[in-house]
Each structure stands twice: as C-alpha cells, then as structure tokens.
N, C-alpha and C. Protein backbone atom coordinates (compact mmCIF):
# COMPACT_ATOMS: atom_id res chain seq x y z
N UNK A 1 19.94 -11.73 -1.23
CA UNK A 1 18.67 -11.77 -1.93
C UNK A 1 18.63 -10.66 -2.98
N UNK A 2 19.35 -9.64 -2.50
CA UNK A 2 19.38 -8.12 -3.58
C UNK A 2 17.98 -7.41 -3.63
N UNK A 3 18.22 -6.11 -4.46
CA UNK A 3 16.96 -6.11 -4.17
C UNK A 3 16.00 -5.74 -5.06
N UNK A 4 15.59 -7.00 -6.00
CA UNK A 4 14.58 -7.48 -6.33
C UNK A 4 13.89 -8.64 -5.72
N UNK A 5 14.37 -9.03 -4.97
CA UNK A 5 13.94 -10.37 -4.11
C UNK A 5 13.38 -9.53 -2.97
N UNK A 6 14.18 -8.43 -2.32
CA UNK A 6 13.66 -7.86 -0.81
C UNK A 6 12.52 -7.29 -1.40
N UNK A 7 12.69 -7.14 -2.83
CA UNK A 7 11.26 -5.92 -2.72
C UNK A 7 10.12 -6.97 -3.27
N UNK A 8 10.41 -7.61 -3.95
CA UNK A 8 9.04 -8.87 -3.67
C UNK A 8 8.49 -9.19 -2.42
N UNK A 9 9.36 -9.76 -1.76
CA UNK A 9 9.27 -10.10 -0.38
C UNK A 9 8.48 -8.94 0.62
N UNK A 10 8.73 -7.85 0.65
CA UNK A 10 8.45 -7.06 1.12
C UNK A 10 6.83 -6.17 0.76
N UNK A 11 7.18 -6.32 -0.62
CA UNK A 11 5.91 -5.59 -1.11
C UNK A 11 4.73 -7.36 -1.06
N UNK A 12 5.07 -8.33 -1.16
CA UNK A 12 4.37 -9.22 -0.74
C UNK A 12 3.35 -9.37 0.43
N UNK A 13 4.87 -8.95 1.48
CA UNK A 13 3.83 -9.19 2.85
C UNK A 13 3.21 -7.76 3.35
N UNK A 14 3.40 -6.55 2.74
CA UNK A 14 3.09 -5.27 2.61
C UNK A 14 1.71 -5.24 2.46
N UNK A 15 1.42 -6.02 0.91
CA UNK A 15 -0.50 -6.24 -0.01
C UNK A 15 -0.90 -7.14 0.93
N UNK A 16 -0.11 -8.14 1.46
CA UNK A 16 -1.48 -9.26 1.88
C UNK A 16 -2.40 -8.88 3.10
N UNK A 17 -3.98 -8.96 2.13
CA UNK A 17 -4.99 -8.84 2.80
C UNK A 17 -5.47 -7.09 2.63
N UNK A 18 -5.01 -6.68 1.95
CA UNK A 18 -5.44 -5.37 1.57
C UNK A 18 -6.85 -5.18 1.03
N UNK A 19 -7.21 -4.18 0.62
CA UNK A 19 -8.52 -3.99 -0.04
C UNK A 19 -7.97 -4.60 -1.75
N UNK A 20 -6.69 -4.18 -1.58
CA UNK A 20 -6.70 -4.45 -3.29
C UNK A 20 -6.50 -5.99 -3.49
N UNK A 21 -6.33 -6.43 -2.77
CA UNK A 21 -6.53 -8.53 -2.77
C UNK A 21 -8.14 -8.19 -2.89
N UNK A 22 -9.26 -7.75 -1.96
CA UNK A 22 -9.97 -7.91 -2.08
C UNK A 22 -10.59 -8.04 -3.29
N UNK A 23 -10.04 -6.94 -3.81
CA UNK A 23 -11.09 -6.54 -4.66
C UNK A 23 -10.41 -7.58 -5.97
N UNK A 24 -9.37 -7.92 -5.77
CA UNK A 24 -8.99 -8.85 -7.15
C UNK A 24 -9.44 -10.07 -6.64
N UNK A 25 -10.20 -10.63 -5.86
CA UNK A 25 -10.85 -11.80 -5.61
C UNK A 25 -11.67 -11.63 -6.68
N UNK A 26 -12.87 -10.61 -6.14
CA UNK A 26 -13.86 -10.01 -6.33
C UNK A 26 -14.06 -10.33 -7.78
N UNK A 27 -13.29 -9.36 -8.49
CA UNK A 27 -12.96 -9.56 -9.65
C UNK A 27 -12.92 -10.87 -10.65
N UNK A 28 -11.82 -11.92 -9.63
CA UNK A 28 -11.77 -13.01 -10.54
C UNK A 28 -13.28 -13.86 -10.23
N UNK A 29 -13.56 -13.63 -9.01
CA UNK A 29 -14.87 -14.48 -8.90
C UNK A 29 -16.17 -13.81 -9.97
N UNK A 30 -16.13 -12.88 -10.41
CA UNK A 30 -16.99 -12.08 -11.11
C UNK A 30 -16.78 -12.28 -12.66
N UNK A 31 -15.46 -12.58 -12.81
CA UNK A 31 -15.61 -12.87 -14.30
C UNK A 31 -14.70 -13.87 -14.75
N UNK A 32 -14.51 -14.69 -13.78
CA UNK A 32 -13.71 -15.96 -14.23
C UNK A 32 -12.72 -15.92 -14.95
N UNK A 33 -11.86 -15.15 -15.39
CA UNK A 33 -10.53 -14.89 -16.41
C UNK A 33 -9.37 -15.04 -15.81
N UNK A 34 -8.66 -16.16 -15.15
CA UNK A 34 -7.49 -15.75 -14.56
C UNK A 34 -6.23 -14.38 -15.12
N UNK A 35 -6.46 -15.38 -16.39
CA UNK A 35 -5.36 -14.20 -16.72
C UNK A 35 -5.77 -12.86 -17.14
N UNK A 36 -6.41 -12.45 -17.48
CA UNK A 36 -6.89 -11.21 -17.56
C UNK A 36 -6.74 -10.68 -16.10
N UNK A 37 -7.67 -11.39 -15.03
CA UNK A 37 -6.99 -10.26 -13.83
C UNK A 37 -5.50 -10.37 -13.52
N UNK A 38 -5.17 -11.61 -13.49
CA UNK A 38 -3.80 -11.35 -13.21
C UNK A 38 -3.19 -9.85 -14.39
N UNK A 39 -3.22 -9.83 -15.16
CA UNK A 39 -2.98 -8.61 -16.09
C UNK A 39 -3.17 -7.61 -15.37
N UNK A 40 -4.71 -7.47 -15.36
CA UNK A 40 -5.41 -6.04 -15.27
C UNK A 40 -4.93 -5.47 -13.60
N UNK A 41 -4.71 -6.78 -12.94
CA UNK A 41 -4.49 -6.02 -11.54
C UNK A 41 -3.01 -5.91 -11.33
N UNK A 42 -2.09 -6.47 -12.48
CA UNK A 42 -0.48 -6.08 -11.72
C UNK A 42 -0.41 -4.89 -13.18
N UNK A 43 -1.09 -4.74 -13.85
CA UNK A 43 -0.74 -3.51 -14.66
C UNK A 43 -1.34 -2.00 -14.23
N UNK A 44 -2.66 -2.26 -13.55
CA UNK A 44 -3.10 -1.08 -12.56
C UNK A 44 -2.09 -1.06 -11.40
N UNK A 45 -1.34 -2.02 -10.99
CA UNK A 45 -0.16 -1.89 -9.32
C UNK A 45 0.39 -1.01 -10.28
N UNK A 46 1.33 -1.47 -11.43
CA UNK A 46 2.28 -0.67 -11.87
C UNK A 46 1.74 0.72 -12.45
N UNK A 47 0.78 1.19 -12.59
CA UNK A 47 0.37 2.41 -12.91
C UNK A 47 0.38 3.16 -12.06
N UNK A 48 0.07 2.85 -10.83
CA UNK A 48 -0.20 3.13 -9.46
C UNK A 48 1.22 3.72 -8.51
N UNK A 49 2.33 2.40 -9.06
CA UNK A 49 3.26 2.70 -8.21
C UNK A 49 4.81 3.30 -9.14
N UNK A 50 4.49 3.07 -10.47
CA UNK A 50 5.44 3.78 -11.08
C UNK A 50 5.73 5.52 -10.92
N UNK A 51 5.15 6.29 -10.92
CA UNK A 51 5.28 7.68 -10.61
C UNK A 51 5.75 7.80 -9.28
N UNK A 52 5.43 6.89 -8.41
CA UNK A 52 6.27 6.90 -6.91
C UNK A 52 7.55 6.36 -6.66
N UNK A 53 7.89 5.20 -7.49
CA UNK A 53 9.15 4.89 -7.51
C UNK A 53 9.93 5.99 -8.60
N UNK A 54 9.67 6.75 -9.07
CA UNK A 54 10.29 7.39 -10.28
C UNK A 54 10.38 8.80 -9.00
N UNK A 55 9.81 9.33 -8.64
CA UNK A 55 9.57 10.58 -7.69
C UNK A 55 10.63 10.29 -6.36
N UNK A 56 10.22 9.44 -5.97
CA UNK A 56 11.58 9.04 -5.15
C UNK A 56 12.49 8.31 -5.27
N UNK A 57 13.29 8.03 -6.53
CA UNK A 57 14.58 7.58 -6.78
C UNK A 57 15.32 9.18 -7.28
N UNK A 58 14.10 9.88 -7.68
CA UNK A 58 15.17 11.41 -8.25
C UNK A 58 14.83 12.09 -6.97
N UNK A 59 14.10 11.71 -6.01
CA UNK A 59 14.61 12.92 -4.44
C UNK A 59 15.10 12.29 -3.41
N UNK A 60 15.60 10.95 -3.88
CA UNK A 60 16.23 10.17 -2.77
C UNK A 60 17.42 10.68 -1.90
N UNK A 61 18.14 11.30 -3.03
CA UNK A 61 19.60 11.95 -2.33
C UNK A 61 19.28 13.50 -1.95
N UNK A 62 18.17 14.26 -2.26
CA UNK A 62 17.96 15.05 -1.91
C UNK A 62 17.30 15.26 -0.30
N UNK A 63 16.13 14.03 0.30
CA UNK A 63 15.91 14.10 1.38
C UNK A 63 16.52 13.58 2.58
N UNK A 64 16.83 14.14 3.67
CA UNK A 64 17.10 13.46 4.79
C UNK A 64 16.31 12.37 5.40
N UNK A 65 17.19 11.09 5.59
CA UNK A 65 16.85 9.84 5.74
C UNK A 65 15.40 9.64 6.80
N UNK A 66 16.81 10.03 7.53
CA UNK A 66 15.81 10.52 9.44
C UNK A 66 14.16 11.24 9.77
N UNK A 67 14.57 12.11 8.76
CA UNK A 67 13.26 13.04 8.56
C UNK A 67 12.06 12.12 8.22
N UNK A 68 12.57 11.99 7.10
CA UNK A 68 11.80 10.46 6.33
C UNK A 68 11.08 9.57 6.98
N UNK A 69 12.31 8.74 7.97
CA UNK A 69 11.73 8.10 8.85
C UNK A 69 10.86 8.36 9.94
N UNK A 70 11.31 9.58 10.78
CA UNK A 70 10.25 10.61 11.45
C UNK A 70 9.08 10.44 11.24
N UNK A 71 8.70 11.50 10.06
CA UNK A 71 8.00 11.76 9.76
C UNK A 71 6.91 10.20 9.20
N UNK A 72 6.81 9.40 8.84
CA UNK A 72 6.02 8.02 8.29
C UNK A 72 5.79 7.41 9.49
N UNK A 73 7.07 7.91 10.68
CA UNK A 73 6.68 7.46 12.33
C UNK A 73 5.24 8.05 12.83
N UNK A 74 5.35 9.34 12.34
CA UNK A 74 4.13 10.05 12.89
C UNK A 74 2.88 10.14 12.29
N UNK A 75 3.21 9.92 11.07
CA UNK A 75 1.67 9.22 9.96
C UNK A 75 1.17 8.27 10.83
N UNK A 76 2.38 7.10 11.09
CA UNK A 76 1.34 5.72 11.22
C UNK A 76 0.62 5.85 12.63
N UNK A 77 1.77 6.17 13.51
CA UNK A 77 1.06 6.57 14.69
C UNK A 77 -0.22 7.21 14.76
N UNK A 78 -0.51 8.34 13.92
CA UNK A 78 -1.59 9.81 14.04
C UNK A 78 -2.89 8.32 12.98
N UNK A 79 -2.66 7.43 12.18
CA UNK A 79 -3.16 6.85 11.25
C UNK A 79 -3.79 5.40 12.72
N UNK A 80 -2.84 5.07 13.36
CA UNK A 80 -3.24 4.02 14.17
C UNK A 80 -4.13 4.82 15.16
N UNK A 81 -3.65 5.45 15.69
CA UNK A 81 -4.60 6.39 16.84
C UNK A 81 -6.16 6.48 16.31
N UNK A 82 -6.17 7.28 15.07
CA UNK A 82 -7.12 7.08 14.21
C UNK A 82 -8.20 5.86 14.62
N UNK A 83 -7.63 4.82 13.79
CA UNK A 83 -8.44 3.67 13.89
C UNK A 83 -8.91 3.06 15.00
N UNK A 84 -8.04 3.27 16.10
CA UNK A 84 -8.26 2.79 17.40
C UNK A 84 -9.17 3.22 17.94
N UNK A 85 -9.35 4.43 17.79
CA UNK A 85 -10.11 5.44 18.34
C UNK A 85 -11.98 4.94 17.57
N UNK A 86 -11.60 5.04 15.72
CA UNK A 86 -12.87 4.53 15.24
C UNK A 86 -13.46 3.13 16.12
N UNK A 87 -12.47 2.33 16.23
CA UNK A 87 -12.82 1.34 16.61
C UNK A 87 -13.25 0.83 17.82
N UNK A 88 -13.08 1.63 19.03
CA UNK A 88 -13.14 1.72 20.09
C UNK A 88 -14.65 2.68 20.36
N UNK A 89 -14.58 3.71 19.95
CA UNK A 89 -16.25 4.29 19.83
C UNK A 89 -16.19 4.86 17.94
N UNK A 90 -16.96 3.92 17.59
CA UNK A 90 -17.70 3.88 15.88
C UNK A 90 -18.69 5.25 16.21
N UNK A 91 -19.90 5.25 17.24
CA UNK A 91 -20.83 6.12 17.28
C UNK A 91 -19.92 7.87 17.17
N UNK A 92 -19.34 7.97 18.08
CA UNK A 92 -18.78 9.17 19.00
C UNK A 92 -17.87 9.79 17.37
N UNK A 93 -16.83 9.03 16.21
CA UNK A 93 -16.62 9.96 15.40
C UNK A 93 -16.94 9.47 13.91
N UNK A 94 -17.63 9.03 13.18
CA UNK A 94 -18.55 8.77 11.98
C UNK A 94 -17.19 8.99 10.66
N UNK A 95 -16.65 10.33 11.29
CA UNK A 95 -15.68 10.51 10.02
C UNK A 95 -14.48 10.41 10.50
N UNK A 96 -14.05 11.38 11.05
CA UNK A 96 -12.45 11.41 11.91
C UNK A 96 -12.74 10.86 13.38
C-alpha cells in the first residue's frame, strides 16, 4: 500500500467521528457550499498538521522509538482514566 495509502487509511479511521467531522457537518449544513468546505476544512487539516509532520520528520532520528511509544502509552492511559472517571461521576470532578 506504501505509505501514502497507510496514512490515508489510517488518518481516515483516526478523524472518524471527531469533533472536527462535526463541526464540518455543521458547516456544510450552515452554508451549503460543498466545495468550499471541502477546501476550507482539508486546508485548515493541513495548517494544523503541517508543522507536526515537519517537527517530527527532523527529530525522528533523534528520538528513541520506545520512549515514544512509552510515553503516548501513558498519555492515553492518564487521558482514558480521565474520561472514565468524568464519566462515571460528572458531579464529583466538573474539570479534571
């Protein structure tokens, strides 16, 4: 597939159902322009995600893989705990 296909694929099933689908519903239902949002919302992705692909293709060989992985282990975890927690008592933490 290579990888422009994995990263479609990937960043595909990555967005779906995000806030940012939402809000490009939103959008097209609000002002009827297909193509304009199609524009406006894959030229804001790429504004969005160009400085990150550019930031980590020049510290790619500089960071350890493992670490990397580690560490995004313990985001999602500390990030799921999080939510579980909101979601489980909403009253008990409002913010965190």
């Amino acid at each position: 597939m290579g990888v422009f296909g994995t990263t479609v694929v990937t960043f595909f099933l990555a967005e779906m159902g995000d806030k940012t689908q939402v809000v490009t519903i939103a959008l097209a239902a609000r002002f009827h322009e297909f193509f304009g949002v199609v524009a406006g919302t894959t030229l804001g992705m790429m504004l969005a995600n160009v400085p990150v692909i550019y930031l980590g293709h020049k510290f790619a060989d500089r960071l350890p893989t493992q670490a990397v992985h580690i560490l995004a282990v313990i985001i999602f975890v500390v990030l799921g705990g999080l939510a579980l927690r909101t979601a489980l008592y909403p009253a008990a933490h409002p913010i965190f």
